[in-house]
Protein backbone atom coordinates (compact mmCIF):
# COMPACT_ATOMS: atom_id res chain seq x y z
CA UNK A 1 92.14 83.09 53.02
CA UNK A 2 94.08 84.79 55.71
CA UNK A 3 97.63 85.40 55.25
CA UNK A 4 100.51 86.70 58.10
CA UNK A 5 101.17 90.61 57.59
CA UNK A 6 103.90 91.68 55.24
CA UNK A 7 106.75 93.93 57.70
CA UNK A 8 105.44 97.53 56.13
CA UNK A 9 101.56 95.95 57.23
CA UNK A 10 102.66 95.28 60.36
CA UNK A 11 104.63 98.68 60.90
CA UNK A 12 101.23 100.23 59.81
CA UNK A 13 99.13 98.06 62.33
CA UNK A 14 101.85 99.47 65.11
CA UNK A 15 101.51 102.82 63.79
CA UNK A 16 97.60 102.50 64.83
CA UNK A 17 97.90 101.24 67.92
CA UNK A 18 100.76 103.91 69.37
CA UNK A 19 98.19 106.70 67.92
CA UNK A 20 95.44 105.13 70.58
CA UNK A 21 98.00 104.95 73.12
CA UNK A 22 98.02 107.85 75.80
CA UNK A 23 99.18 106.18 79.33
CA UNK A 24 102.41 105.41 80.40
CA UNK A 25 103.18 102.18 82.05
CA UNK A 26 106.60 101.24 83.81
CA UNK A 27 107.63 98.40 85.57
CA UNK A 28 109.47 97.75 88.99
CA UNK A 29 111.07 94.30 88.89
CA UNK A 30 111.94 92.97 92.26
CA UNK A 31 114.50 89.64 92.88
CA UNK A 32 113.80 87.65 89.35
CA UNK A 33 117.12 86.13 89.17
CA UNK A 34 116.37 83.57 86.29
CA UNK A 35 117.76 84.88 83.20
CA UNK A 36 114.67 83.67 81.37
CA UNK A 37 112.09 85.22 82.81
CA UNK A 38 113.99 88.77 82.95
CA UNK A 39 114.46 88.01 79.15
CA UNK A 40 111.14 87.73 78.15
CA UNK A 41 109.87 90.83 80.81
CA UNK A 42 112.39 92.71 78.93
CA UNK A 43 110.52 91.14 75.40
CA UNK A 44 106.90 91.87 76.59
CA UNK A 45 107.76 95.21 78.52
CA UNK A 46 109.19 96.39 74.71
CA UNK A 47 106.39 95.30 72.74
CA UNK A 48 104.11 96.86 74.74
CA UNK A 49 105.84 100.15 74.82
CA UNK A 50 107.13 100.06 78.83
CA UNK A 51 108.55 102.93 79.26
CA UNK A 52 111.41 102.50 82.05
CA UNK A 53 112.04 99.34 84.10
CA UNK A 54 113.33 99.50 88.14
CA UNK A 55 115.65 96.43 88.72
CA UNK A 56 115.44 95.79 92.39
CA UNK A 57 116.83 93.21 94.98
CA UNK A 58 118.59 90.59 93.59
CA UNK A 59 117.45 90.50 90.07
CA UNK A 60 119.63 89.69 87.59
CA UNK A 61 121.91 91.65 85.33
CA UNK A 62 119.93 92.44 82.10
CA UNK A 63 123.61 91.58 80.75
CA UNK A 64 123.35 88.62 81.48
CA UNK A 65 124.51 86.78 78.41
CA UNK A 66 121.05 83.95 79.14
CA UNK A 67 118.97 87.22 79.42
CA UNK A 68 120.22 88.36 75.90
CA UNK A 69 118.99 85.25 74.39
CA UNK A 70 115.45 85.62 75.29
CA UNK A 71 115.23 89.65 75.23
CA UNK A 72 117.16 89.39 71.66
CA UNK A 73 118.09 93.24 71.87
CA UNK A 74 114.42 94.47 73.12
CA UNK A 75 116.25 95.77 76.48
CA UNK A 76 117.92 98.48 74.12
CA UNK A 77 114.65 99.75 73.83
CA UNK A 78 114.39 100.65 77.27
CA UNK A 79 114.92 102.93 79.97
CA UNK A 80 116.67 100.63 82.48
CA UNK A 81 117.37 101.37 86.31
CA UNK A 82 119.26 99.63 88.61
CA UNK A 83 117.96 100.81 92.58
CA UNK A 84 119.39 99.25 95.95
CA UNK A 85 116.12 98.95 97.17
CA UNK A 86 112.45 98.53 96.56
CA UNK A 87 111.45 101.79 98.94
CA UNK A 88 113.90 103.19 96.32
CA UNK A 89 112.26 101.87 93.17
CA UNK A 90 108.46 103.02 94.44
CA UNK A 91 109.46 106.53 95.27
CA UNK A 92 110.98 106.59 91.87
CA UNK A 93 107.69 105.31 90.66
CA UNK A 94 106.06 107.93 92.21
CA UNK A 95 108.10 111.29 91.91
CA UNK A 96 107.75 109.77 87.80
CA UNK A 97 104.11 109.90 88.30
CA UNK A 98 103.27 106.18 88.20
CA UNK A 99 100.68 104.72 90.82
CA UNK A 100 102.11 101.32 91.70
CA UNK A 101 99.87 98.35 91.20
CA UNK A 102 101.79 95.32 92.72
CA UNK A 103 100.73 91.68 91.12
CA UNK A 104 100.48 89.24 93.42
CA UNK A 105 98.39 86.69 95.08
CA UNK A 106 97.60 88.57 98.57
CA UNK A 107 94.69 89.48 101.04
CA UNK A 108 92.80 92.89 99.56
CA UNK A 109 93.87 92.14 96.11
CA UNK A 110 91.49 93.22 93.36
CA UNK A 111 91.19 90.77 90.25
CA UNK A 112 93.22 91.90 87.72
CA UNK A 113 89.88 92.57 85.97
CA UNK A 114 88.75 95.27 88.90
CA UNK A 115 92.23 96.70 88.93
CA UNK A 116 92.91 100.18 89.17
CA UNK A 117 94.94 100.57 85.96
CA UNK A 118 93.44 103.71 84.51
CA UNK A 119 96.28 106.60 83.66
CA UNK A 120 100.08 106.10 84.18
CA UNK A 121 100.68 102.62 86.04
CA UNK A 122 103.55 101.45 87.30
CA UNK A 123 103.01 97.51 87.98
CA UNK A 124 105.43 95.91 89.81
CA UNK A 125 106.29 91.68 90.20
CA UNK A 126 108.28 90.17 92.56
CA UNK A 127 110.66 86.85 93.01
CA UNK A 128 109.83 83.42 91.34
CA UNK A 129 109.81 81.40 94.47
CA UNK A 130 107.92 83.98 96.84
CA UNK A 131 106.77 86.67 95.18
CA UNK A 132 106.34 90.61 96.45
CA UNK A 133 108.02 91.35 99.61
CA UNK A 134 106.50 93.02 102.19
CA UNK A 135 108.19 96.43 101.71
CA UNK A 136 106.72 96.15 97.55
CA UNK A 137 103.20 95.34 99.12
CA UNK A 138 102.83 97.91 101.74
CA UNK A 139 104.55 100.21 99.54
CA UNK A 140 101.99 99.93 96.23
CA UNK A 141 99.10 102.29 96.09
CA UNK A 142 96.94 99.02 95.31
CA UNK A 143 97.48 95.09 94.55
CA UNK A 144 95.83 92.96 92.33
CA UNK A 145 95.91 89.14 91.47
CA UNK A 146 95.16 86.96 88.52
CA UNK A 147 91.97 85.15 88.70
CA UNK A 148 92.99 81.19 87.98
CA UNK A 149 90.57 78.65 87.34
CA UNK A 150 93.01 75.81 87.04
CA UNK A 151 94.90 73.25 89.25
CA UNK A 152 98.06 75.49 89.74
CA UNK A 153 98.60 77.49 92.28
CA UNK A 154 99.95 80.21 90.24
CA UNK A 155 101.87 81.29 86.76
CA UNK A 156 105.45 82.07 86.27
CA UNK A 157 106.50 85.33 86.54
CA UNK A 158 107.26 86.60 83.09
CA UNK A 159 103.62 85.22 82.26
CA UNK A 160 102.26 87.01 85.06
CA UNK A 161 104.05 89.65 83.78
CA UNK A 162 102.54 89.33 80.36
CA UNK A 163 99.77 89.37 81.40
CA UNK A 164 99.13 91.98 83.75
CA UNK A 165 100.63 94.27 80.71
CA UNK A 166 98.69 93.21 78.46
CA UNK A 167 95.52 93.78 80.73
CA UNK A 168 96.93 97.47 81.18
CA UNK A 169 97.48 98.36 77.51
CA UNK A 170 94.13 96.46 76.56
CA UNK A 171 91.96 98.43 79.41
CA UNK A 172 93.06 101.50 77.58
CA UNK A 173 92.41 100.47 74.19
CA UNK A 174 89.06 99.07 74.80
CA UNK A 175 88.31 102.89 76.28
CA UNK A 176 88.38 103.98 72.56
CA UNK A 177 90.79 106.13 70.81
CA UNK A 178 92.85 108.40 72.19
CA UNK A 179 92.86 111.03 69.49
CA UNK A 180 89.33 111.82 67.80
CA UNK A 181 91.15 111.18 64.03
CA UNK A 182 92.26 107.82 65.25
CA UNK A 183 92.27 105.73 61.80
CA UNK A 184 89.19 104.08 60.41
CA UNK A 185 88.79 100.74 60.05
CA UNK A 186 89.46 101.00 56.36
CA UNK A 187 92.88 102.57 57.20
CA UNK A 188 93.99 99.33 58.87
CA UNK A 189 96.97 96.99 57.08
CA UNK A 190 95.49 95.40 53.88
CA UNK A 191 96.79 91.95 53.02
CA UNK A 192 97.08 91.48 49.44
């Protein structure tokens, strides 16, 4: 019978993962203004080991007191950075290394799938009600989109979010181990 992992198992499990972990990924954040969704980017951008975030536009203050309530303290895990503009944020992006990969439902957009999301990605996500600006989608070194096989037109952004992270952290890890002495299977948390 399976049972959930005690808190030293899952620091273990962790443990493993960060040792197959080599790229970076960032985030650029342009004009979320509900407190909810920059909450849980904030959430899924710390469990999946985002290294800095570019606020951009008019997204909300990570202070927000509504943002706290869904981040519960992940943003202090961060590298946060407020920028007047999205030209601003990219070029940051860039002079940090990052190739930006905008998300977004737009002609020459490769399936998330097909993406280019190999080395140190910066992804970026625009506005709840319309998405990337222009400036974020002629500025990105590539777009992609999330195939949808539904009746909805598209997912809210912190999903989106979610899920284009998790895409980019599980492209990587499905590449094999980063070191050569990555742990054996038998190293993995035991549950007792």
């Amino acid at each position: 019978m399976s049972t959930q992992l005690r808190p030293t198992d899952v620091k273990r499990l962790n443990r493993h993962w960060r040792r197959r972990t080599e790229g970076r990924i960032a985030l650029i954040v342009e004009s979320v203004t509900q407190p909810f969704n920059l909450g849980s980017i904030l959430r899924t951008s710390a469990t999946f080991g985002v290294e800095t975030l570019w606020l951009t536009g008019n997204t909300i203050d990570p202070g927000h007191p509504q943002v706290g309530k869904t981040a519960l303290g992940t943003d202090q895990k961060l590298r946060l950075r407020r920028v007047r503009t999205t030209t601003e944020a990219i070029k940051a992006a860039h002079d940090d290394g990052y190739r930006v990969v905008a998300v977004e439902l737009a002609t020459d957009a490769a399936p998330l799938h097909e993406a280019p999301l190999e080395g140190d990605i910066c992804l970026a996500v625009g506005a709840e009600d319309h998405g990337c600006s222009p400036a974020l989608l002629n500025g990105a070194d590539a777009l992609t989109y999330i195939p949808q096989i539904g009746r909805v037109g598209s997912l809210n952004v912190a999903v989106a979010t979610a899920v284009a992270i998790a895409e980019t952290r599980g492209r990587e890890w499905r590449q094999g181990p980063a070191q050569p002495d990555a742990p054996a299977a038998a190293d993995a948390p035991s549950v007792d």
